[in-house]
C-alpha atoms as a PDB file:
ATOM      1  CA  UNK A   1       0.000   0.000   0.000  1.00  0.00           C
ATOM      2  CA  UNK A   2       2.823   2.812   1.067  1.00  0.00           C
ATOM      3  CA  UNK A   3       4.177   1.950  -2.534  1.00  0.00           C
ATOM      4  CA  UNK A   4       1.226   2.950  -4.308  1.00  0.00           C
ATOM      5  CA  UNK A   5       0.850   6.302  -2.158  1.00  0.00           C
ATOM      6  CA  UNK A   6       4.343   7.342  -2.859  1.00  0.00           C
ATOM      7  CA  UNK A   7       3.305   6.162  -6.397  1.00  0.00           C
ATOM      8  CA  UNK A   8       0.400   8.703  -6.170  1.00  0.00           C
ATOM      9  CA  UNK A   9       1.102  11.247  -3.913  1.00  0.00           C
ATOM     10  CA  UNK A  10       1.448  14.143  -5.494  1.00  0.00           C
ATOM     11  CA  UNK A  11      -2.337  13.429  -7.980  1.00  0.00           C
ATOM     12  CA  UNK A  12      -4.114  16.243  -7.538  1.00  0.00           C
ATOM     13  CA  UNK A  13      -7.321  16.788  -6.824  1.00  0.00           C
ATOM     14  CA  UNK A  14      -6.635  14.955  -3.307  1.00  0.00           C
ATOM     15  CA  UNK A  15      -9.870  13.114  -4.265  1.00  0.00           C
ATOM     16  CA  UNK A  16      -8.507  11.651  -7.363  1.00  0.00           C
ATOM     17  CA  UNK A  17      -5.280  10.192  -5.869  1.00  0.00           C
ATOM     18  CA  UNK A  18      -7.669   8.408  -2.695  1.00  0.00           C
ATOM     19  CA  UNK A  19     -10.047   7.155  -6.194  1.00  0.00           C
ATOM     20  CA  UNK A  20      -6.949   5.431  -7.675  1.00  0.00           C
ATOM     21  CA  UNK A  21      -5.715   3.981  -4.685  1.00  0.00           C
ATOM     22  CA  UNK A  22      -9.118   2.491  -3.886  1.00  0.00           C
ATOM     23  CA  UNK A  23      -9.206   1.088  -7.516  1.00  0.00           C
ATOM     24  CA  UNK A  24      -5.622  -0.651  -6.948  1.00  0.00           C
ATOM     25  CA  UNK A  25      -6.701  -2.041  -3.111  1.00  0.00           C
ATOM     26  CA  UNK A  26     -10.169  -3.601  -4.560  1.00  0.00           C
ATOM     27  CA  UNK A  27      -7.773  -5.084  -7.761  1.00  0.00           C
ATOM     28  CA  UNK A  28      -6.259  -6.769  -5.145  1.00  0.00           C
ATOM     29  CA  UNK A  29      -8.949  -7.769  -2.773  1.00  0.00           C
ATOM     30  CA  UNK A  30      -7.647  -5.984  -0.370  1.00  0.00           C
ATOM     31  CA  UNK A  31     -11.305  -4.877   0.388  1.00  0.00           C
ATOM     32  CA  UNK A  32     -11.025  -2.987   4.260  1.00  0.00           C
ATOM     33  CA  UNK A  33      -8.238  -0.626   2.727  1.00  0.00           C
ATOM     34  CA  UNK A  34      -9.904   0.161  -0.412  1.00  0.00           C
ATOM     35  CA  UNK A  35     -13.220   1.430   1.749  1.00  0.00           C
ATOM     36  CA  UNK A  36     -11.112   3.257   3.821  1.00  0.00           C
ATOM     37  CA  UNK A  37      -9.703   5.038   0.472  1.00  0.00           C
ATOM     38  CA  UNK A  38     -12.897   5.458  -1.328  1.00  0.00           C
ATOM     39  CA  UNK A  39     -14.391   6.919   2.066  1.00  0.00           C
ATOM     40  CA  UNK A  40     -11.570   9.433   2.529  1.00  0.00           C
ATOM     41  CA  UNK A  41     -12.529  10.354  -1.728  1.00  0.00           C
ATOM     42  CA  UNK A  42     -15.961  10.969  -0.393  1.00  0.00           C
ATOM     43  CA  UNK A  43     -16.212  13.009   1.719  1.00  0.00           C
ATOM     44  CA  UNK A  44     -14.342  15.276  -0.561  1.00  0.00           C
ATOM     45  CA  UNK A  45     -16.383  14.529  -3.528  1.00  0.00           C
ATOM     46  CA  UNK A  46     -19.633  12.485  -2.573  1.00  0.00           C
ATOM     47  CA  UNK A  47     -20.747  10.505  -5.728  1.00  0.00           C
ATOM     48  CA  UNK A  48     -22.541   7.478  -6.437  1.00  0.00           C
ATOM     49  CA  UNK A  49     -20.122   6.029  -8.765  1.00  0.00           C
ATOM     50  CA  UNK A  50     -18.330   6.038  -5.362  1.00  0.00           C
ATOM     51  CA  UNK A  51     -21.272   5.102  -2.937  1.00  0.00           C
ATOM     52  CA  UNK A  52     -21.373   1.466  -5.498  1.00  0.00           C
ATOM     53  CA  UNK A  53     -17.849   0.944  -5.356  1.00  0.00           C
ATOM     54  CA  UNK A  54     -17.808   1.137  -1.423  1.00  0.00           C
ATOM     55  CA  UNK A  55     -21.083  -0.716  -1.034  1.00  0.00           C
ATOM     56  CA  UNK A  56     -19.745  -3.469  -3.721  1.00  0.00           C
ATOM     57  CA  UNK A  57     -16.735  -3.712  -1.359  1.00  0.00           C
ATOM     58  CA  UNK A  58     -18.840  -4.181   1.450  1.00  0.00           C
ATOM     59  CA  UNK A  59     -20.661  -7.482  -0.090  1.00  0.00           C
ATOM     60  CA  UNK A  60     -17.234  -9.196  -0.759  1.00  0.00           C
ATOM     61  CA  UNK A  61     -17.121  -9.101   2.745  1.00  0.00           C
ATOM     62  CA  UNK A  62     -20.408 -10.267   3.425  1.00  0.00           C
ATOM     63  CA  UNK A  63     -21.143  -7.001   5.747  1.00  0.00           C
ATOM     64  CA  UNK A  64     -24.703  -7.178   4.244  1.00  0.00           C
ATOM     65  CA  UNK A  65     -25.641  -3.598   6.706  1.00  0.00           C
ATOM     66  CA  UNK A  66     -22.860  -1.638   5.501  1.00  0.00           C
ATOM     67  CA  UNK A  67     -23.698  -2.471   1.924  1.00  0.00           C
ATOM     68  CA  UNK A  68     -27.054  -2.039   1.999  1.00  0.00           C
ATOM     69  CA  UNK A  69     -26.244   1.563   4.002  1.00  0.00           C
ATOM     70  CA  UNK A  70     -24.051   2.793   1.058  1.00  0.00           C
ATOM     71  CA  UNK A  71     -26.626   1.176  -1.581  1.00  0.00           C
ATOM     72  CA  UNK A  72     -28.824   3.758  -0.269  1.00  0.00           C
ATOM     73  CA  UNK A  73     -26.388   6.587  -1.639  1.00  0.00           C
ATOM     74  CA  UNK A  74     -26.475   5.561  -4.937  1.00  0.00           C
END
């Protein structure tokens, strides 16, 4: 992960650079750090193409409340 913020560190809009590294996290299945990404994105720039790719996080790891929560967003 610290490799693909160095990688990135310097995107701007700050929202863009936490999109990417979501992106890169989910490629991975590395599902916990990619919400935490795509969160940190949203509250800069709420959209739903963001709300889906948090909620579709959320049902790869079965947390059926938090998915349906961020469903709701989209």
């Amino acid at each position: 992960v610290l490799t693909v913020e160095r990688e990135v560190k310097n995107l701007e809009p700050p929202e863009d650079r936490y999109l990417l590294i979501g992106e890169i996290l989910e490629r991975k299945g590395l599902f916990v750090d990619a919400i935490k990404s795509y969160k940190r994105s949203y509250e800069l720039e709420p959209f739903t193409g963001l709300a889906y790719r948090i909620a579709f996080c959320y049902d790869q790891l079965q947390l059926e409340e938090h998915r349906d929560e961020w469903n709701q967003k989209v």
